[in-house]
C-alpha atoms as a PDB file:
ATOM      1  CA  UNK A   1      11.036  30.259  15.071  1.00  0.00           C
ATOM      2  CA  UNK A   2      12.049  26.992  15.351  1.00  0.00           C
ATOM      3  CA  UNK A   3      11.156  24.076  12.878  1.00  0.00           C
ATOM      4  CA  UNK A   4       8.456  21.598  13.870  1.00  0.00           C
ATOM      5  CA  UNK A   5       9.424  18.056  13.355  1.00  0.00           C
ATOM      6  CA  UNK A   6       6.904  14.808  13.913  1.00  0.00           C
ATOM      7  CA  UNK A   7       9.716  11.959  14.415  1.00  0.00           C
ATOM      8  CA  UNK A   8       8.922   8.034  14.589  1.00  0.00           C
ATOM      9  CA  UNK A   9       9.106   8.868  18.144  1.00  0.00           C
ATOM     10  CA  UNK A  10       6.695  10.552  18.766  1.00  0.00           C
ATOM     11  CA  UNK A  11       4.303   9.167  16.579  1.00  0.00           C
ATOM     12  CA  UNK A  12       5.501   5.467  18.895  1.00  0.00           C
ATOM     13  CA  UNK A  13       4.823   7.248  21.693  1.00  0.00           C
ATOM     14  CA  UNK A  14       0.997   8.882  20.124  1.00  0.00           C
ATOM     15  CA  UNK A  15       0.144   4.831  19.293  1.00  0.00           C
ATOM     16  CA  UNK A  16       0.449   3.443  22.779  1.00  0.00           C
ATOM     17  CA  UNK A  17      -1.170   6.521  24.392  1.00  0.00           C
ATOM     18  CA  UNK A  18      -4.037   6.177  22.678  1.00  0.00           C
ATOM     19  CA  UNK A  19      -4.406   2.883  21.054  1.00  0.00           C
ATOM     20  CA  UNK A  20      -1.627   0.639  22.680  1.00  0.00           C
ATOM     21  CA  UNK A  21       0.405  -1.513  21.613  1.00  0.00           C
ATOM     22  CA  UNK A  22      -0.053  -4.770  21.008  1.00  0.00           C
ATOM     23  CA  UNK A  23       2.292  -6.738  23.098  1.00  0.00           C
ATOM     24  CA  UNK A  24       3.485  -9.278  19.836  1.00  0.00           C
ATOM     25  CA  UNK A  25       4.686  -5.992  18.160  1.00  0.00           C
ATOM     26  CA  UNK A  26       7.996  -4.532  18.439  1.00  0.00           C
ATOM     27  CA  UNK A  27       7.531  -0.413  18.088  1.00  0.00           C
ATOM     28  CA  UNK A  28      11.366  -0.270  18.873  1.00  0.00           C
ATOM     29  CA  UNK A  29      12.294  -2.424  15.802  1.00  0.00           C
ATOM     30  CA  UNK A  30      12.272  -1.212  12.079  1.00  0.00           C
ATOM     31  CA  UNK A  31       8.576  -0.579  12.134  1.00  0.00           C
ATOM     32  CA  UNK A  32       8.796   2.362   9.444  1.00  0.00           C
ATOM     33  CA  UNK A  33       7.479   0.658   6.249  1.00  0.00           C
ATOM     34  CA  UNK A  34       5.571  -2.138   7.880  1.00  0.00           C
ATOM     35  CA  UNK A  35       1.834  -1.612   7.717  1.00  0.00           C
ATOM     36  CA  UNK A  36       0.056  -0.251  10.937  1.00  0.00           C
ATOM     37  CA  UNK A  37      -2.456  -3.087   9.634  1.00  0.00           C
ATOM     38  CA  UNK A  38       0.481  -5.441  10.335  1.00  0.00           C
ATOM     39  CA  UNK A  39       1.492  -3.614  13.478  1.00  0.00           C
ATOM     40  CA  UNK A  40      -2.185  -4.205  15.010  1.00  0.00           C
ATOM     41  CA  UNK A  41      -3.696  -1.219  14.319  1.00  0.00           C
ATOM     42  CA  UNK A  42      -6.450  -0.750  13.001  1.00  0.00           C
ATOM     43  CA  UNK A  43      -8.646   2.247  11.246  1.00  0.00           C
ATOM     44  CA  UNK A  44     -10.218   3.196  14.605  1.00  0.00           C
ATOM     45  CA  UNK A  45      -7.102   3.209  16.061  1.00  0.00           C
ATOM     46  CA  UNK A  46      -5.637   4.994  13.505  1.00  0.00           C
ATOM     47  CA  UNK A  47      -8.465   7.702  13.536  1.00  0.00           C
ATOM     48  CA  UNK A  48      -7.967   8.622  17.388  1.00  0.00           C
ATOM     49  CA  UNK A  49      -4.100   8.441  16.582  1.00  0.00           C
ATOM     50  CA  UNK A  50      -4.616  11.039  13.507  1.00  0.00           C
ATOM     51  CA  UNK A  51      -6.919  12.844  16.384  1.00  0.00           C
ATOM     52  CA  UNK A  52      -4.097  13.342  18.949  1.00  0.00           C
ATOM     53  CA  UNK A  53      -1.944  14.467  16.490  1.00  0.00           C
ATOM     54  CA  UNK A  54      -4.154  16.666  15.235  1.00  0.00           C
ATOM     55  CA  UNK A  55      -4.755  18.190  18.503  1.00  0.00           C
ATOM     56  CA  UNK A  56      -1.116  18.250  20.074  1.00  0.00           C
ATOM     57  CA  UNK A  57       0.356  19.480  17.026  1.00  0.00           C
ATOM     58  CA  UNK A  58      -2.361  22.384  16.066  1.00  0.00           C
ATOM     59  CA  UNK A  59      -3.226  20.720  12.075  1.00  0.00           C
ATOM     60  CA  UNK A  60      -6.117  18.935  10.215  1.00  0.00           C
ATOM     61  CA  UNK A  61      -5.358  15.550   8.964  1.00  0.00           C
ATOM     62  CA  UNK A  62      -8.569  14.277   7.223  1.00  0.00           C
ATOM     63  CA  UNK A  63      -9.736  11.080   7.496  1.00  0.00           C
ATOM     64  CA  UNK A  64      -8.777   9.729   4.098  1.00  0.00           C
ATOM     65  CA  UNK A  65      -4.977  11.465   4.762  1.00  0.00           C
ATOM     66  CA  UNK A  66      -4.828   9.076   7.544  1.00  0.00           C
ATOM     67  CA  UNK A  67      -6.347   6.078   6.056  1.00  0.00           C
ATOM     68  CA  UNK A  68      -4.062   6.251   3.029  1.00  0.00           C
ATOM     69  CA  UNK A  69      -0.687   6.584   4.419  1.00  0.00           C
ATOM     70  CA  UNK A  70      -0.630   2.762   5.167  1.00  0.00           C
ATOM     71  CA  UNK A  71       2.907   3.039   7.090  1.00  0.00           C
ATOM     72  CA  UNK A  72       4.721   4.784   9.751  1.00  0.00           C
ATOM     73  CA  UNK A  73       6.627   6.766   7.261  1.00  0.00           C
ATOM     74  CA  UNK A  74       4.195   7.956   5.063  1.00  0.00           C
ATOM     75  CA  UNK A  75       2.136   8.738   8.074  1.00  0.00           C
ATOM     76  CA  UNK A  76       5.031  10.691   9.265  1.00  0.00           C
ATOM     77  CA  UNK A  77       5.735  12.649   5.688  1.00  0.00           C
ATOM     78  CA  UNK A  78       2.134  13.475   5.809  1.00  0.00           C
ATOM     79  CA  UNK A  79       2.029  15.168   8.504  1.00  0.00           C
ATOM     80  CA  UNK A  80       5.782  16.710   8.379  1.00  0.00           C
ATOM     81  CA  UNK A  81       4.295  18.042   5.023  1.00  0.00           C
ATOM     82  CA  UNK A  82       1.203  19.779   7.112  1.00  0.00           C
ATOM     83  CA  UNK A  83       4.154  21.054   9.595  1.00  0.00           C
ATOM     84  CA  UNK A  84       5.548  23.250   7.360  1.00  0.00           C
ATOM     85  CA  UNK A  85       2.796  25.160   7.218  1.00  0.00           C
ATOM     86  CA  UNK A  86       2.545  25.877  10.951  1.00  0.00           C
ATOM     87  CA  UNK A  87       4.350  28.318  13.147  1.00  0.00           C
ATOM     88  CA  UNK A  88       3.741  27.649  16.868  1.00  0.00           C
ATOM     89  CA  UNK A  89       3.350  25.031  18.300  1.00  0.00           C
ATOM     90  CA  UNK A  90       0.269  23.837  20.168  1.00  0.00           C
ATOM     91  CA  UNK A  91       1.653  21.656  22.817  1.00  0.00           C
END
C-alpha cells in the first residue's frame, strides 16, 4: 500500500475551498511557520478546514488538535502523524 502524505499543497488548496483566501495573503510564499491567525484565518475557519480534512482523508482531528497547531506545519505534522495510522485512502 502506498504511503499517505498531507503536503502544504494540499492543505493550500483545503483553505481556499473552504474558507478562502484572503486576497492580502500570499499562500504561494513561505507561509509554513506563519500563523493561520496571521494568514486570515480564523478558528471557524480553521474548524471547517480540520473538517474537510477529516473527511477527505478518512481521520479524527479534534478540535483542540486543530486549535493548537498554530501554523501550517504543525498543522501538517499533526495530521501526517494521524496518517500513519491509516491504510486506504478515503478520497
Amino acid at each position: 500500500m502506498a504511503d499517505i502524505e498531507f503536503t502544504l499543497d494540499d492543505l493550500k488548496r483545503i483553505l481556499t475551498e473552504g474558507a478562502g483566501a484572503d486576497e492580502a495573503v500570499d499562500l504561494d510564499g513561505d507561509i509554513l511557520d506563519r500563523t493561520f491567525e496571521e494568514l486570515g484565518y480564523e478558528s471557524l475557519a480553521l474548524l471547517e478546514t480540520g473538517g474537510r480534512i477529516e473527511r477527505e482523508y478518512g481521520i479524527a482531528l479534534g478540535d483542540d488538535l486543530l486549535l493548537d497547531s498554530a501554523t501550517p506545519r504543525s498543522l501538517i505534522g499533526a495530521v501526517n502523524d494521524l496518517l500513519g495510522l491509516v491504510t486506504e485512502p478515503t478520497r
